[in-house]
C-alpha atoms as a PDB file:
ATOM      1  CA  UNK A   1      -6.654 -13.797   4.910  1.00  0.00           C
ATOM      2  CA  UNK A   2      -5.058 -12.395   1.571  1.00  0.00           C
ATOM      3  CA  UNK A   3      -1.870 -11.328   0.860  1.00  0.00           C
ATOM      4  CA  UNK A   4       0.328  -9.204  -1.679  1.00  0.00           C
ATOM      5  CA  UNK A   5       4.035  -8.614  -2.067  1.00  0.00           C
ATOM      6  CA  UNK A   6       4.709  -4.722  -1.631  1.00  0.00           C
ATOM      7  CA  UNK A   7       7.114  -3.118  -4.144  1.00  0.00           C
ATOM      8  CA  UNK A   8       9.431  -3.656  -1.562  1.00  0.00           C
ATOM      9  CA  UNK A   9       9.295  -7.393  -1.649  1.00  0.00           C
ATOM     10  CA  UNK A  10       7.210  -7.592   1.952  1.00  0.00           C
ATOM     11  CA  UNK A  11       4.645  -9.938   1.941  1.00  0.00           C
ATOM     12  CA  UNK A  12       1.449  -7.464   2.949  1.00  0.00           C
ATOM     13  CA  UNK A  13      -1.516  -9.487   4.891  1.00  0.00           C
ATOM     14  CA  UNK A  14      -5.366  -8.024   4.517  1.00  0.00           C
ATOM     15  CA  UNK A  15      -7.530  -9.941   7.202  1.00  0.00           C
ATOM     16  CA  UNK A  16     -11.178 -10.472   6.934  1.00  0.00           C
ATOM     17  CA  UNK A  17     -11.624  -8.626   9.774  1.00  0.00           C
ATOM     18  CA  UNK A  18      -9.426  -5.966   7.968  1.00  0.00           C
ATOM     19  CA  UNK A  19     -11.745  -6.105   4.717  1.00  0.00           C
ATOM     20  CA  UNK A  20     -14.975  -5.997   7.069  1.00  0.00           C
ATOM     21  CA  UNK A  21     -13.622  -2.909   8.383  1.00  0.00           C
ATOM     22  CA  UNK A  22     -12.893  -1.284   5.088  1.00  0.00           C
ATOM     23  CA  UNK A  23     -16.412  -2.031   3.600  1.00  0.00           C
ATOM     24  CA  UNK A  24     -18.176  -0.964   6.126  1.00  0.00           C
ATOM     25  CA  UNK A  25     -16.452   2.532   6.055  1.00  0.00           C
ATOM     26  CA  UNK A  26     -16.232   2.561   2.118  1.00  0.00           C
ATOM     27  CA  UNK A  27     -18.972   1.133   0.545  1.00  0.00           C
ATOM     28  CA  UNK A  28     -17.416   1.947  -3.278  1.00  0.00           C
ATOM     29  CA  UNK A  29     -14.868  -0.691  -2.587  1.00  0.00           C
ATOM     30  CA  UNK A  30     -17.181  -3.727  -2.024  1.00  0.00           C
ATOM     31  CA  UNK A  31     -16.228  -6.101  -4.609  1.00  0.00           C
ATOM     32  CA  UNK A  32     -12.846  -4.674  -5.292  1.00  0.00           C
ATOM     33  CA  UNK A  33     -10.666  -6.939  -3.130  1.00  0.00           C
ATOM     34  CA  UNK A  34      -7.842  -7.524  -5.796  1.00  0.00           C
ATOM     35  CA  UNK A  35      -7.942  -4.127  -6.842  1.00  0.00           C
ATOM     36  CA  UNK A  36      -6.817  -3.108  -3.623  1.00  0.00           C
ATOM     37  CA  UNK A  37      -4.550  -6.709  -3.062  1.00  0.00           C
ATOM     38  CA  UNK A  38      -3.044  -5.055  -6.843  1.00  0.00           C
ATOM     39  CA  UNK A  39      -2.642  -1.622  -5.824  1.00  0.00           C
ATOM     40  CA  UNK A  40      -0.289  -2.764  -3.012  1.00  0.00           C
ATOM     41  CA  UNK A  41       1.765  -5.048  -5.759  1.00  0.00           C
ATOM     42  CA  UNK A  42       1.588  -2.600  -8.411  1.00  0.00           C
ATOM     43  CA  UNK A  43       0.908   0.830  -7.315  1.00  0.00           C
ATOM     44  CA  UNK A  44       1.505   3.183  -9.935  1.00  0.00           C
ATOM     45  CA  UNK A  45       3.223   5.650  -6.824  1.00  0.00           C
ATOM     46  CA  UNK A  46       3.866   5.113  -3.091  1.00  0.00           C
ATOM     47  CA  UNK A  47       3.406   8.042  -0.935  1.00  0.00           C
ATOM     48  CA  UNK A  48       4.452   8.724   2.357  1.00  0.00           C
ATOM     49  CA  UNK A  49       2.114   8.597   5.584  1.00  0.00           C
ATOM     50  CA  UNK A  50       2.307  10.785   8.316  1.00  0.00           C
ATOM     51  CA  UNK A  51       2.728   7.552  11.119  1.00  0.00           C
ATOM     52  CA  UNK A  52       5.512   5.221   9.644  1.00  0.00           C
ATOM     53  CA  UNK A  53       2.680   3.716   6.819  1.00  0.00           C
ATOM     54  CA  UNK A  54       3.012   3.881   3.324  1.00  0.00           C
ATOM     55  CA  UNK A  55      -0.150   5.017   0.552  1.00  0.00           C
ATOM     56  CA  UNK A  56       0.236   2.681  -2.358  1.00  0.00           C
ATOM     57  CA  UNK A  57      -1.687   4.423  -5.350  1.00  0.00           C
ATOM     58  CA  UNK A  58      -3.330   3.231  -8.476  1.00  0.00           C
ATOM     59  CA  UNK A  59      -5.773   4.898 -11.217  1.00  0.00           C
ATOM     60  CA  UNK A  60      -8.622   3.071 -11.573  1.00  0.00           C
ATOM     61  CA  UNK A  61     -10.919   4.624 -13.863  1.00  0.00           C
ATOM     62  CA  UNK A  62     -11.456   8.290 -13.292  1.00  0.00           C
ATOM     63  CA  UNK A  63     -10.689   7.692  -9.776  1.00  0.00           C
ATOM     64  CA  UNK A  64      -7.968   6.918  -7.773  1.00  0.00           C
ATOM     65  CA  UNK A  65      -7.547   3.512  -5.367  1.00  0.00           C
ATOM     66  CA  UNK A  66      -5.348   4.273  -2.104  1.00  0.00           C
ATOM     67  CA  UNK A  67      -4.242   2.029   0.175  1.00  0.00           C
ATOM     68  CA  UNK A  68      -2.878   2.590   3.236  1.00  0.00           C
ATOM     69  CA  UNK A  69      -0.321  -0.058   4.498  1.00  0.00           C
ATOM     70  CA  UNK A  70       2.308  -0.269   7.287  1.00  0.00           C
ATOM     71  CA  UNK A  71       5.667  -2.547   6.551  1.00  0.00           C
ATOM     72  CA  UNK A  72       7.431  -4.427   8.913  1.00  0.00           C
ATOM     73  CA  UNK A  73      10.839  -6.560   8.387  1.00  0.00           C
ATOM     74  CA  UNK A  74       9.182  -9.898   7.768  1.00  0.00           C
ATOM     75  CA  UNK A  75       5.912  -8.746   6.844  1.00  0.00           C
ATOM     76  CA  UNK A  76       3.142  -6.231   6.785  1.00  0.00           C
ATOM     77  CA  UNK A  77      -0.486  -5.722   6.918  1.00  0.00           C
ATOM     78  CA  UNK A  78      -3.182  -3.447   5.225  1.00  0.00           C
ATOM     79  CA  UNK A  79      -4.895  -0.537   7.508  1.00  0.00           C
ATOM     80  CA  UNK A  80      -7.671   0.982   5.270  1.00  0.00           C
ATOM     81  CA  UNK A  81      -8.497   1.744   1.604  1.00  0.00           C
ATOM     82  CA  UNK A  82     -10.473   4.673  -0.049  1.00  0.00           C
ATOM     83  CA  UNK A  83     -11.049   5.866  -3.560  1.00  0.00           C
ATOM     84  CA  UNK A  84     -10.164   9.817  -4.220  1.00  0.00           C
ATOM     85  CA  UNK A  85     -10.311  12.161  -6.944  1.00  0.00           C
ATOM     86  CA  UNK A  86      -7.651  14.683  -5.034  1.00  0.00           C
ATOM     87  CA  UNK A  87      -4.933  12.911  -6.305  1.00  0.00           C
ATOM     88  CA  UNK A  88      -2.713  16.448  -5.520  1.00  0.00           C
ATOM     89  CA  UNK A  89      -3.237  16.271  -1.783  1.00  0.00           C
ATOM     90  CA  UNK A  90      -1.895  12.754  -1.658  1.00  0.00           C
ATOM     91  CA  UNK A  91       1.068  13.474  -3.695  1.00  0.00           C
ATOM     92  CA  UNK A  92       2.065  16.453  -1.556  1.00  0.00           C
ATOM     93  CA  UNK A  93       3.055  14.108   1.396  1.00  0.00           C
ATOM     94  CA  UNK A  94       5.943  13.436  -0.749  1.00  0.00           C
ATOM     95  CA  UNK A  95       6.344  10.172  -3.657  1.00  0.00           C
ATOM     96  CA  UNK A  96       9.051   7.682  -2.155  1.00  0.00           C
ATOM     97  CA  UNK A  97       8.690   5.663  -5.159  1.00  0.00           C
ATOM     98  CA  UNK A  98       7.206   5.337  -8.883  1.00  0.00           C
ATOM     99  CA  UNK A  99       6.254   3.241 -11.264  1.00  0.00           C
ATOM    100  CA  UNK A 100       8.697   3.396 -14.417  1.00  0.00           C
ATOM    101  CA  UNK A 101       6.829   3.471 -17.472  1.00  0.00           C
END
């Protein structure tokens, strides 16, 4: 199991199991462990979800990493990551926090 503070300050848990499952579904993001372990630390947005979770975001080269996450009080875990280029339909469910530059 790996884990990742949230911009929050929540600890955010990604189980092999977890991984497994988000490999299988998304081939692209074999090898990219800590990219998605760095996009919930340091997301350059956080987006809403439509169930409680929260979308951390992060450009990584012409694409964009997105990784789904659900926060509790003491902790949190990771649900799913994808790569997108439609970086407009996952800011319309509404930024709850960005990056300052």
């Amino acid at each position: 199991m790996r884990t990742a503070e949230s911009a929050n300050g929540i600890r955010i848990r990604l189980t092999d199991e977890r991984w497994v499952h988000i490999v299988e579904s998304h081939n692209e993001l074999a090898g990219l462990v800590f990219s998605v372990l760095d996009t919930v630390a340091n997301p350059d947005f956080i987006v809403r979800g439509t169930r409680g979770e929260k979308l951390a975001v992060h450009k990584l080269n012409r694409k964009y990493l997105v990784v789904v996450y659900k926060e509790r009080e003491e902790d949190g875990f990771i649900i799913t990551a994808f790569l997108t280029s439609k970086i407009k339909q996952i800011r319309k469910r509404g930024v709850i926090w960005n990056r300052e530059f």
